[in-house]
C-alpha atoms as a PDB file:
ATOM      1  CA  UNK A   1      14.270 -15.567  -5.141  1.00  0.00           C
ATOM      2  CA  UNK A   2      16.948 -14.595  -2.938  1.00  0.00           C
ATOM      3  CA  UNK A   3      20.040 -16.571  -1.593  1.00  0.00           C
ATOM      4  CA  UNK A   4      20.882 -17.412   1.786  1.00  0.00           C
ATOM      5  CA  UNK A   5      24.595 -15.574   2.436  1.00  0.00           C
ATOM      6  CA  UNK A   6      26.169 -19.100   2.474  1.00  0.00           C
ATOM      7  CA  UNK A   7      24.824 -19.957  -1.168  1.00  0.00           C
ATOM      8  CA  UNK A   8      25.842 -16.272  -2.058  1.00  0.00           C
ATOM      9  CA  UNK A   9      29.647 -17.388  -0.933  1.00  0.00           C
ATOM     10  CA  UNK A  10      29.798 -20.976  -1.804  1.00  0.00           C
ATOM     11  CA  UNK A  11      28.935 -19.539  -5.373  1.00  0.00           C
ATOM     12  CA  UNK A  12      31.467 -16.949  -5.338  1.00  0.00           C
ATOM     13  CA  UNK A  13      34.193 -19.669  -3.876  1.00  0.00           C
ATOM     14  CA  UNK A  14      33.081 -21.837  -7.190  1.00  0.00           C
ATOM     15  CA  UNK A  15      34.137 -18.609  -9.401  1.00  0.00           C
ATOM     16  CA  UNK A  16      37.083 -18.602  -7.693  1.00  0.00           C
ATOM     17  CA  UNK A  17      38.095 -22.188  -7.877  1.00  0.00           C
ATOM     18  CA  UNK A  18      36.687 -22.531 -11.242  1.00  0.00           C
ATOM     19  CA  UNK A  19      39.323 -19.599 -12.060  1.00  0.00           C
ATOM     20  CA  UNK A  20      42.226 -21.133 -10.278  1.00  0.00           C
ATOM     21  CA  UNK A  21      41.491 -24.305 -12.407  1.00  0.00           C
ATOM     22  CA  UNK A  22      41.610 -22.507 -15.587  1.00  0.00           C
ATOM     23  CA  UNK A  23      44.695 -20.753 -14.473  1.00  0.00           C
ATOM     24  CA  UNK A  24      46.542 -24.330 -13.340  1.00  0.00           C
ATOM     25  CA  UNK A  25      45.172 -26.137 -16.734  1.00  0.00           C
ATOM     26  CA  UNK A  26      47.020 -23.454 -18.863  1.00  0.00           C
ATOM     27  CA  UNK A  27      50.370 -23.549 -17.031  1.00  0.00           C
ATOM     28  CA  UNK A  28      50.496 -26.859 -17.781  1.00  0.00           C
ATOM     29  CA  UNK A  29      49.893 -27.171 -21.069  1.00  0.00           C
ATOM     30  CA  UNK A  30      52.492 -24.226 -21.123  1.00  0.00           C
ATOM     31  CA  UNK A  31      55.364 -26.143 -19.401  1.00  0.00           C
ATOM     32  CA  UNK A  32      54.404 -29.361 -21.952  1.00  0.00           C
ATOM     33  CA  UNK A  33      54.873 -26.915 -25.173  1.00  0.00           C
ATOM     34  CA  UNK A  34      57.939 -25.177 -23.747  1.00  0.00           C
ATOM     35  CA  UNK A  35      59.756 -27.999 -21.443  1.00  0.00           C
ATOM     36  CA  UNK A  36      63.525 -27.523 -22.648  1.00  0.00           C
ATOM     37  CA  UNK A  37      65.094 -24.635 -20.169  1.00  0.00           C
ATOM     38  CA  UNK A  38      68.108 -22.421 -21.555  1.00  0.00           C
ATOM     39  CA  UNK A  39      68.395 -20.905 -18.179  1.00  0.00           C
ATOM     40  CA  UNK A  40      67.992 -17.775 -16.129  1.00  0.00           C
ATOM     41  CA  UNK A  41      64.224 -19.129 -16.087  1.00  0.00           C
ATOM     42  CA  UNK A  42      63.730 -19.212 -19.454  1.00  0.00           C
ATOM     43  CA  UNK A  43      62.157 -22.421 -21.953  1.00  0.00           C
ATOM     44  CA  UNK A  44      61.635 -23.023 -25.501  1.00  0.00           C
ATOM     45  CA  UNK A  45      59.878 -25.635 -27.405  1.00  0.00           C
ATOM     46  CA  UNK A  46      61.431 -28.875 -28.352  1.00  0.00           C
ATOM     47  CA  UNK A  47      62.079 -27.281 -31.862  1.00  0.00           C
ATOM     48  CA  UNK A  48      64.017 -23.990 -30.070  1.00  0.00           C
ATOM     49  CA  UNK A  49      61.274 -21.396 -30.001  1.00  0.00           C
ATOM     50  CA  UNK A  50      61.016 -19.058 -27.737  1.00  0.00           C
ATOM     51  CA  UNK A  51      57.909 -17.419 -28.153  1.00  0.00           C
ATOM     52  CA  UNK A  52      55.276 -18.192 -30.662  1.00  0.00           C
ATOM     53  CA  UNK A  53      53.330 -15.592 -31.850  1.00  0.00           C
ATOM     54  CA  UNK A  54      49.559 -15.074 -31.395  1.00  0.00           C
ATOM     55  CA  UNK A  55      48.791 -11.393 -32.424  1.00  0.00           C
ATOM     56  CA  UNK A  56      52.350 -10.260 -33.843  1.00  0.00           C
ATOM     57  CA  UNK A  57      53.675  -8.210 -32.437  1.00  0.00           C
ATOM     58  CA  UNK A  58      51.107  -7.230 -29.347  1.00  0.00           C
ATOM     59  CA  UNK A  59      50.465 -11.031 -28.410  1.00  0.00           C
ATOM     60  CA  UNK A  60      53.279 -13.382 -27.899  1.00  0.00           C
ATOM     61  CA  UNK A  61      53.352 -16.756 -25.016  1.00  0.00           C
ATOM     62  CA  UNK A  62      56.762 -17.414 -23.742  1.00  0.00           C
ATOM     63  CA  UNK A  63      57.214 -18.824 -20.915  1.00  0.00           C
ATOM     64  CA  UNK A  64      59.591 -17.785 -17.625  1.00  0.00           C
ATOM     65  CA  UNK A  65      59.602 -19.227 -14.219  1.00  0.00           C
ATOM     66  CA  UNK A  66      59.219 -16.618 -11.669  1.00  0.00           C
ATOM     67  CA  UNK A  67      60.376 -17.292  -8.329  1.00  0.00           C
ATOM     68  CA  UNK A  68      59.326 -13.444  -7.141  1.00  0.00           C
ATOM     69  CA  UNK A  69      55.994 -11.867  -6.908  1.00  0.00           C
ATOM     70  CA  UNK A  70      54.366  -9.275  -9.244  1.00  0.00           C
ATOM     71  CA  UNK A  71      56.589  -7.228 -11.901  1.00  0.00           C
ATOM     72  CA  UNK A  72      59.771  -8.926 -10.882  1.00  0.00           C
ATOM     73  CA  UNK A  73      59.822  -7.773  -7.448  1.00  0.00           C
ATOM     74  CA  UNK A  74      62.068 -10.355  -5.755  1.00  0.00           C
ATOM     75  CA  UNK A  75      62.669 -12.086  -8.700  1.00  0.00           C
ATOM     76  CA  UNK A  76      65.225 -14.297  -7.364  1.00  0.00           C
ATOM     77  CA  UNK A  77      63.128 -15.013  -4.438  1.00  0.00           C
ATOM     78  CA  UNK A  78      65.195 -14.102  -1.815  1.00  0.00           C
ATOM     79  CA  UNK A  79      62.584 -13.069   0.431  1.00  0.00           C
ATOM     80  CA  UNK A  80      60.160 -15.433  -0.342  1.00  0.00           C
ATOM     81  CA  UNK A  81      60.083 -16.654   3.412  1.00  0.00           C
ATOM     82  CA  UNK A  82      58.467 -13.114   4.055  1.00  0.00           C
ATOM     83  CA  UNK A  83      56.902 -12.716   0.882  1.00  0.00           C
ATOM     84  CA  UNK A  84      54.941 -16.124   1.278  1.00  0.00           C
ATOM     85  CA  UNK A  85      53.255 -15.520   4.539  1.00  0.00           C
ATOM     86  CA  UNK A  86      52.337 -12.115   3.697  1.00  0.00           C
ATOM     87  CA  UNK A  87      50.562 -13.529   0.824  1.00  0.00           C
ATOM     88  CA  UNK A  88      48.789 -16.171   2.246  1.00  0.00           C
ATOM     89  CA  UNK A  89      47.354 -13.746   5.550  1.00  0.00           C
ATOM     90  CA  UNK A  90      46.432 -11.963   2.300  1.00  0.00           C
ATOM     91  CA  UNK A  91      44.466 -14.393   0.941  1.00  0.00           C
ATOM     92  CA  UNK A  92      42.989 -15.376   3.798  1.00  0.00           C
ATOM     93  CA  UNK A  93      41.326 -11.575   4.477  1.00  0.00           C
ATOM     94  CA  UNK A  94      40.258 -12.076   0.680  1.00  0.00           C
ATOM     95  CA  UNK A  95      38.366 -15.116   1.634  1.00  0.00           C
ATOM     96  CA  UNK A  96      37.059 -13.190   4.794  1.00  0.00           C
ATOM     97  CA  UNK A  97      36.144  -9.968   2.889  1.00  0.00           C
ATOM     98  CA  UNK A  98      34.245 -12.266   0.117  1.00  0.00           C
ATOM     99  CA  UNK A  99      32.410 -14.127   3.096  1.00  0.00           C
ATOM    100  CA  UNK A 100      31.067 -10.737   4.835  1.00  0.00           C
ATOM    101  CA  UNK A 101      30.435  -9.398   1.068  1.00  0.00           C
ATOM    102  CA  UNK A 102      28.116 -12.031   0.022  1.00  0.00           C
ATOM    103  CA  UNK A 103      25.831 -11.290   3.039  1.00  0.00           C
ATOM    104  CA  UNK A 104      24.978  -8.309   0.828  1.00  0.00           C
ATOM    105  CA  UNK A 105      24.639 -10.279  -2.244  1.00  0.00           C
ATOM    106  CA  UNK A 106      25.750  -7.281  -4.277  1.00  0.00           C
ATOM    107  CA  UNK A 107      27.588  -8.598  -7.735  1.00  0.00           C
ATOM    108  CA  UNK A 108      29.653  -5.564  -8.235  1.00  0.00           C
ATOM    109  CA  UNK A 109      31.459  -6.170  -4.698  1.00  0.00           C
ATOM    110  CA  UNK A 110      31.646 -10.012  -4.981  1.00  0.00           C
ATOM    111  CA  UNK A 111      32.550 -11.105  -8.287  1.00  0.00           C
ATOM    112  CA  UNK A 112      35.860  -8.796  -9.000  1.00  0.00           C
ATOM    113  CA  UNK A 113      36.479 -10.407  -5.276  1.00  0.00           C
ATOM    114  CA  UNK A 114      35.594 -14.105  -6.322  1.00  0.00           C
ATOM    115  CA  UNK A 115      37.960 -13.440  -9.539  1.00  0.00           C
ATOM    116  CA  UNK A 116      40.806 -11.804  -6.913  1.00  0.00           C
ATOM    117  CA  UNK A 117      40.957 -14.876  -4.645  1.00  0.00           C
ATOM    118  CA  UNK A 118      41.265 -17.355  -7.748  1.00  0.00           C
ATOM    119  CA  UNK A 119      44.272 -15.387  -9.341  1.00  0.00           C
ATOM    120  CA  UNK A 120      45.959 -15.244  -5.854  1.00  0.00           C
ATOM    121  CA  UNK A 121      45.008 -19.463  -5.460  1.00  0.00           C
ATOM    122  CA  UNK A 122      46.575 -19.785  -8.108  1.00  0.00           C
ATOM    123  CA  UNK A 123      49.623 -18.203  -7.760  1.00  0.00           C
ATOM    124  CA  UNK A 124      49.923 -19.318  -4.595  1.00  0.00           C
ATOM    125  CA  UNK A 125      49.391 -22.712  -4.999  1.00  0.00           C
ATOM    126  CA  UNK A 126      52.627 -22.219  -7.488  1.00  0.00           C
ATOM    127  CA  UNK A 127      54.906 -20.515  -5.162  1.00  0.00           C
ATOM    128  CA  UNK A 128      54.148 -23.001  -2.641  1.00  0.00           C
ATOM    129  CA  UNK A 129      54.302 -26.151  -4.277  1.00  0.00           C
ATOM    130  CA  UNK A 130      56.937 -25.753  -6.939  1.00  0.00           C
ATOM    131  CA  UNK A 131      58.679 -22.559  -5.523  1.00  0.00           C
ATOM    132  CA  UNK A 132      57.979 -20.508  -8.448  1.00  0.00           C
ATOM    133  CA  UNK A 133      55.231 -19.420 -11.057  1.00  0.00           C
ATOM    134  CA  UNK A 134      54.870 -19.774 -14.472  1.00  0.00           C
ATOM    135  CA  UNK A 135      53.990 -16.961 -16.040  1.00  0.00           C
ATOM    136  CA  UNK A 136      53.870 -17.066 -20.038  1.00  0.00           C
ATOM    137  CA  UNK A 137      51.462 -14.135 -21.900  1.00  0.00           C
ATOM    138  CA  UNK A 138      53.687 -11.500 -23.177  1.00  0.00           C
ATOM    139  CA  UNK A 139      51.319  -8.745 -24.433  1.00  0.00           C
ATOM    140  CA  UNK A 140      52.958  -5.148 -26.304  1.00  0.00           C
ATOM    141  CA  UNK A 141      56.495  -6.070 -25.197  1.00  0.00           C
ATOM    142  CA  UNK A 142      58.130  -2.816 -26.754  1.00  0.00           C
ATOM    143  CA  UNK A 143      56.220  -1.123 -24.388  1.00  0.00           C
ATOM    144  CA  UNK A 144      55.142  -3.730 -21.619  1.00  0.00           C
ATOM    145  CA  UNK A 145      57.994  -5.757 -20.510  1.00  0.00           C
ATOM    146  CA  UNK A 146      55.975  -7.624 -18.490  1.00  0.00           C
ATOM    147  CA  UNK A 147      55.482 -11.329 -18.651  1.00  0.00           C
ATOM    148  CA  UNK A 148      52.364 -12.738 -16.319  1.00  0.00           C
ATOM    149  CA  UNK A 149      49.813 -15.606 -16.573  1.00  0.00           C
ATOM    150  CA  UNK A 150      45.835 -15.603 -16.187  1.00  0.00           C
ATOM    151  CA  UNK A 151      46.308 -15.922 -12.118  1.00  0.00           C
ATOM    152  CA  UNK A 152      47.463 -12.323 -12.441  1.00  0.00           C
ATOM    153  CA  UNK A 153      45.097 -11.760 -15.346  1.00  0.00           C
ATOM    154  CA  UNK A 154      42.529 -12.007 -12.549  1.00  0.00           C
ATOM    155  CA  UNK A 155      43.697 -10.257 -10.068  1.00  0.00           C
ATOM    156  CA  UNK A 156      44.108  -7.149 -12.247  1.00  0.00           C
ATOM    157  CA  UNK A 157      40.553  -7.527 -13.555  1.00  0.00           C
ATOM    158  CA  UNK A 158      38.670  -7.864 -10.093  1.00  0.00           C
ATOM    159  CA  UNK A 159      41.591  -4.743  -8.858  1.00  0.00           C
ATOM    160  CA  UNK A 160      39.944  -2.813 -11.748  1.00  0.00           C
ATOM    161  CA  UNK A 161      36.038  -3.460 -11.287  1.00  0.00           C
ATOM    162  CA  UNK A 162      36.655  -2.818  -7.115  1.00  0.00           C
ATOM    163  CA  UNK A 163      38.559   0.545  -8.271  1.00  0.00           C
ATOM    164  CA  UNK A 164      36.422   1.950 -10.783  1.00  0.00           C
ATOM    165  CA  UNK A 165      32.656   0.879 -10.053  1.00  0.00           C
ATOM    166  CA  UNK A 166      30.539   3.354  -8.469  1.00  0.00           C
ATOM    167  CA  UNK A 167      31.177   3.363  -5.187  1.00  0.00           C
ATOM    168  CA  UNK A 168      27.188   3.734  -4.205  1.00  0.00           C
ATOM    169  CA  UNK A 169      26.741   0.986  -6.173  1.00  0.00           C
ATOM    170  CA  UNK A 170      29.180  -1.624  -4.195  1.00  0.00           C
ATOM    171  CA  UNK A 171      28.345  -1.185  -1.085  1.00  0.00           C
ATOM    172  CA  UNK A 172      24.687  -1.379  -1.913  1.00  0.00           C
ATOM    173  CA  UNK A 173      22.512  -4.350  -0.985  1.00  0.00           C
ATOM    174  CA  UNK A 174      20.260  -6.544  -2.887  1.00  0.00           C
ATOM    175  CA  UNK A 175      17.233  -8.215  -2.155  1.00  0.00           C
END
């Protein structure tokens, strides 16, 4: 049985919501376990930790508010009012790109793109509502110093399937 293009999307816009949900449920739980700040963006637990380990030392969750976008660019924020915008016309060509993908109801193309627009929901939604995001997984710090949060997780894993499937294969369309 095949689905109309509209199912094909609305099912897509469910993986992304469903992905922006996860994504808000565990910043908050984050910013309950570490709610005391100590500045410059940083939080620990009521009982002073910084970090608590998962995986020591590959995995640790500490949590920083970011006010800029990915990897600390404009980490103050200070162009935010640029940065913003740009982001949102972004999204918005993500939403149109998943729309006129799911008329070829072609997995490969859709899904890293439904997983794409969640991660940038939910980042968004952040920047926009509180003026910064919460970003909290700290994975091989000694060589990573990178801190980010599943929105981002996301985005990197959709970036990755669009870059590295065939390219035959996403563009072709199923019946």
């Amino acid at each position: 049985m095949t689905q109309t293009p509209y199912l094909s999307f609305v099912k897509y816009l469910f993986l992304s919501l469903f992905c922006f949900a996860v994504d808000q449920l565990t910043k908050y739980l984050i910013k309950i376990k570490f709610s005391e700040s100590f500045g410059s963006g940083f939080f620990s637990t009521s009982d002073g930790q910084y970090q608590l380990p998962i995986i020591e030392p590959f995995l640790m969750i500490k949590r920083i508010s970011n006010k800029g976008i990915a990897w600390g660019i404009d980490g103050d924020g200070t162009y935010s009012f640029i940065l913003t915008p740009v982001t949102i016309a972004l999204t918005i060509l993500i939403i149109v790109a998943l729309y006129k993908s799911s008329k070829l109801n072609n997995f490969l193309l859709c899904f890293p793109l439904a997983l794409i627009l969640g991660g940038a929901f939910g980042n968004l939604y952040d920047r926009i509502v509180f003026g910064e995001v919460v970003d909290f997984i700290a994975l091989f710090q000694n060589i990573f110093p990178f801190i980010f949060n599943l929105a981002d997780t996301f985005i990197t894993i959709g970036m990755f399937i669009l870059i590295f499937a065939p390219i035959d294969d996403i563009y072709k369309t199923k019946t």
